[in-house]
Protein backbone atom coordinates (compact mmCIF):
# COMPACT_ATOMS: atom_id res chain seq x y z
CA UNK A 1 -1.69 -13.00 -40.87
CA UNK A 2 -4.77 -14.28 -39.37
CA UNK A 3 -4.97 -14.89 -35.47
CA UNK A 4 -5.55 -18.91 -35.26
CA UNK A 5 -6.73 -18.77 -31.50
CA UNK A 6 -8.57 -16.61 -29.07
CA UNK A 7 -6.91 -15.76 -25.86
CA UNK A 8 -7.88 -19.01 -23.45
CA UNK A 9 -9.56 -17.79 -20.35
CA UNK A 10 -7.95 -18.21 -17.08
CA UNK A 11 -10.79 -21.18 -16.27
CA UNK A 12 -9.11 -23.03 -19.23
CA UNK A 13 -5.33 -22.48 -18.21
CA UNK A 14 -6.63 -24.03 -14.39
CA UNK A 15 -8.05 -27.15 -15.91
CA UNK A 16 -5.01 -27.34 -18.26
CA UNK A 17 -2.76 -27.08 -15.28
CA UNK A 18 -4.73 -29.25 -13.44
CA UNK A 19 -4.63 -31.90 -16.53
CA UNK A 20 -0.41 -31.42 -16.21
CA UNK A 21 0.22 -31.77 -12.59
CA UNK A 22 0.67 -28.18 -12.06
CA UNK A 23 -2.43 -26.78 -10.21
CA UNK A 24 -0.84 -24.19 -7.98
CA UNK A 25 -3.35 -21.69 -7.89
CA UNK A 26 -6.98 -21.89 -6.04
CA UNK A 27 -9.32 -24.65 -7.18
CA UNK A 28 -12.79 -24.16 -8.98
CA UNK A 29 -14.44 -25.03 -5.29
CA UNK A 30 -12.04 -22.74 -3.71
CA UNK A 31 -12.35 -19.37 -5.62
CA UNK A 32 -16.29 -20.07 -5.30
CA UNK A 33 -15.81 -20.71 -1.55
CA UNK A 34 -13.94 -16.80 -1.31
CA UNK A 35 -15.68 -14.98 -4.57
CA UNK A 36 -19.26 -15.89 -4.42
CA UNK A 37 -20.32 -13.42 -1.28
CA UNK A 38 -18.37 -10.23 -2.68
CA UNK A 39 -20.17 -10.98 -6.25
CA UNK A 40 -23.33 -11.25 -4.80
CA UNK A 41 -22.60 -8.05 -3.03
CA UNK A 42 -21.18 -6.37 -6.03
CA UNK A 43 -24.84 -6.77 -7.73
CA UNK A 44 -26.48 -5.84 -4.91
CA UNK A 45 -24.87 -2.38 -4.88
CA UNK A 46 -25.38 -1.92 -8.83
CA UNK A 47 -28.76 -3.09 -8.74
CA UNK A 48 -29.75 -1.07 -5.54
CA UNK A 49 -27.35 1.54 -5.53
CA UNK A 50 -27.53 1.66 -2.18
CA UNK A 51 -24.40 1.87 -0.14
CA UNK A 52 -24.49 -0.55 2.58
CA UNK A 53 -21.45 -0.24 4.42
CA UNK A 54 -21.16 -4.64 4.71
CA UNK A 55 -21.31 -5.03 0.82
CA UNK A 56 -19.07 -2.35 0.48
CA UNK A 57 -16.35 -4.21 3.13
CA UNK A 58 -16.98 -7.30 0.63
CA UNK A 59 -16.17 -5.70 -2.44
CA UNK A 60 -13.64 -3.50 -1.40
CA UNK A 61 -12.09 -6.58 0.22
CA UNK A 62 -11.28 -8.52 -3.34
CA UNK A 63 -10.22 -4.92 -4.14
CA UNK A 64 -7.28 -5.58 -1.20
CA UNK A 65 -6.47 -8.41 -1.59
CA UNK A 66 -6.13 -7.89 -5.34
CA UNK A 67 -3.66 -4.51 -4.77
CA UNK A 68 -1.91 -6.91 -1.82
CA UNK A 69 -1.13 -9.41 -4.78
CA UNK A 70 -0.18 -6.81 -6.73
CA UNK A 71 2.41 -5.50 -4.16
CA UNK A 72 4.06 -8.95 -3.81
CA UNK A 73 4.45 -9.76 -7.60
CA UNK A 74 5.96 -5.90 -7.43
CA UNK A 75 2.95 -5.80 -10.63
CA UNK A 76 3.20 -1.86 -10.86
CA UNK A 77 0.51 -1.53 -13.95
CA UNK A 78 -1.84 -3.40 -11.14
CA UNK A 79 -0.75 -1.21 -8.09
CA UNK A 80 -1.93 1.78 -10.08
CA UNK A 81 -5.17 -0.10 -11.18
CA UNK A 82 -6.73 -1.07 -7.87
CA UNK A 83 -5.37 1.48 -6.03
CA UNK A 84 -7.67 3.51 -8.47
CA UNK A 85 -10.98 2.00 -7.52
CA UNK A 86 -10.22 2.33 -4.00
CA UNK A 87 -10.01 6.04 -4.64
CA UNK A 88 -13.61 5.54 -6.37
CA UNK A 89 -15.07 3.99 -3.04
CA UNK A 90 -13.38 5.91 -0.98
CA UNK A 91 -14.92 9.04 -3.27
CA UNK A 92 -18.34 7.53 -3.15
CA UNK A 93 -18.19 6.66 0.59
CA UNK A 94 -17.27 10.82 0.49
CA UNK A 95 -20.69 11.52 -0.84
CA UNK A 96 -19.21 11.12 -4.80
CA UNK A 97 -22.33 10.54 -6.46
CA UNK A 98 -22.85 6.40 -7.72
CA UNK A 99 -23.81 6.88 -10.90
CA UNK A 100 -23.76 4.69 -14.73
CA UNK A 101 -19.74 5.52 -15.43
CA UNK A 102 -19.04 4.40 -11.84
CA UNK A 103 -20.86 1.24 -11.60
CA UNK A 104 -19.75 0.29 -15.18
CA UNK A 105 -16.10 0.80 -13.42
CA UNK A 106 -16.66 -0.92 -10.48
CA UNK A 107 -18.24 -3.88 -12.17
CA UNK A 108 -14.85 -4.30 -14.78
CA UNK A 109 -12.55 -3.90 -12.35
CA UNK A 110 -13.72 -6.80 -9.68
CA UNK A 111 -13.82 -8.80 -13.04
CA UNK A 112 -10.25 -8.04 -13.36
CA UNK A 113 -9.54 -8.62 -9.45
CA UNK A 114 -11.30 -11.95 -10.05
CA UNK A 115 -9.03 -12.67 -12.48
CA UNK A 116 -6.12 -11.36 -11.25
CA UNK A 117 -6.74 -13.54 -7.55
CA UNK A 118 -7.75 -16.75 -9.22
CA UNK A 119 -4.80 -16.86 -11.12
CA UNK A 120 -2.38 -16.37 -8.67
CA UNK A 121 -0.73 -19.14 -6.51
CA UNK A 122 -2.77 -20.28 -3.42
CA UNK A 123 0.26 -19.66 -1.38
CA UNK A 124 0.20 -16.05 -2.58
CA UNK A 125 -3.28 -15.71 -2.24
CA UNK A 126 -3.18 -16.65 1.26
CA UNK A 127 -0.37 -14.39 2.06
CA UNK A 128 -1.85 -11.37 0.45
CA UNK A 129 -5.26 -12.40 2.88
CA UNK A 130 -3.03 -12.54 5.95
CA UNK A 131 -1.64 -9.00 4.87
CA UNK A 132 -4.79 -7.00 4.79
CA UNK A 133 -6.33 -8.66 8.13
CA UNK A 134 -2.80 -7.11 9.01
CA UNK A 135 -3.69 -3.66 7.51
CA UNK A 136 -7.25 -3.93 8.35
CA UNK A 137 -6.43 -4.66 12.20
CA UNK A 138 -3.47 -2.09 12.53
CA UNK A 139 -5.18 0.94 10.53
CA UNK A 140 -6.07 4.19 12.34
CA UNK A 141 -9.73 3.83 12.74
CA UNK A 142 -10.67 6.57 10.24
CA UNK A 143 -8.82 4.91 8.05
CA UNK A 144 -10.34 1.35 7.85
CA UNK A 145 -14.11 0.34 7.99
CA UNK A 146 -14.71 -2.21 10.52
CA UNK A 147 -17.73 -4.26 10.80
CA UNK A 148 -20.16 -4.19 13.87
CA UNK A 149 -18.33 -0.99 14.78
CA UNK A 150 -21.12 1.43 13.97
């Protein structure tokens, strides 16, 4: 049987939702307002390749808050996936070497984490925040990388 429709994007189920009355998840304004800094720092790291420890923060941030999502929707498949690319930057930050393979993984993932984020409700988004200032704050200092704290 032939497939009559593509998979709509998640851009299309927001506007759709927005169309019905049901818009719980971040606005178009909104998920520019939180996405557009780590994105730009995402391409600055693939294009450079250079590992600058505040565009690393950025992107590994969407990273947290996308496994902190994952935690509260109790979304085991996406535990396991983000938890995985942390182990990349954590393996890179280690002296791993940044090569093709891992900034074609990087660069699919934080699409996925994009996703994931935007489609979420706001209320969840902002809780997951609030729980990795909470990690972020509370971590053993080896643990965490803290801006300004060179």
């Amino acid at each position: 049987m032939k497939k009559l429709a593509s998979q709509m994007s998640f851009s299309g189920h927001r506007k759709i939702n927005r169309f019905l009355g049901a818009d719980f998840g971040i606005t178009e304004p909104e998920e520019v307002h939180i996405m557009l800094i780590p994105h730009l720092h995402l391409s600055l790291l693939l294009a450079t390749g250079e590992w600058d420890n505040q565009h690393v923060a950025s992107v590994a941030g969407v990273f947290n808050v996308a496994l902190a999502l994952a935690y509260i929707n109790k979304d085991r498949r996406s535990i396991n996936f983000y938890s995985g690319i942390q182990d990349l930057l954590l393996a890179v930050a280690n002296g791993h070497p940044f090569g093709e393979p891992e900034k074609r993984r990087l660069r699919t993932v934080f699409s996925q984490a994009d996703k994931y984020i935007c489609a979420q409700p706001k209320a969840d988004i902002l809780t997951a925040i609030r729980m990795v200032e909470y990690q972020i704050q509370n971590a053993p200092p080896e643990t965490a990388l803290r801006l300004g704290s060179e």
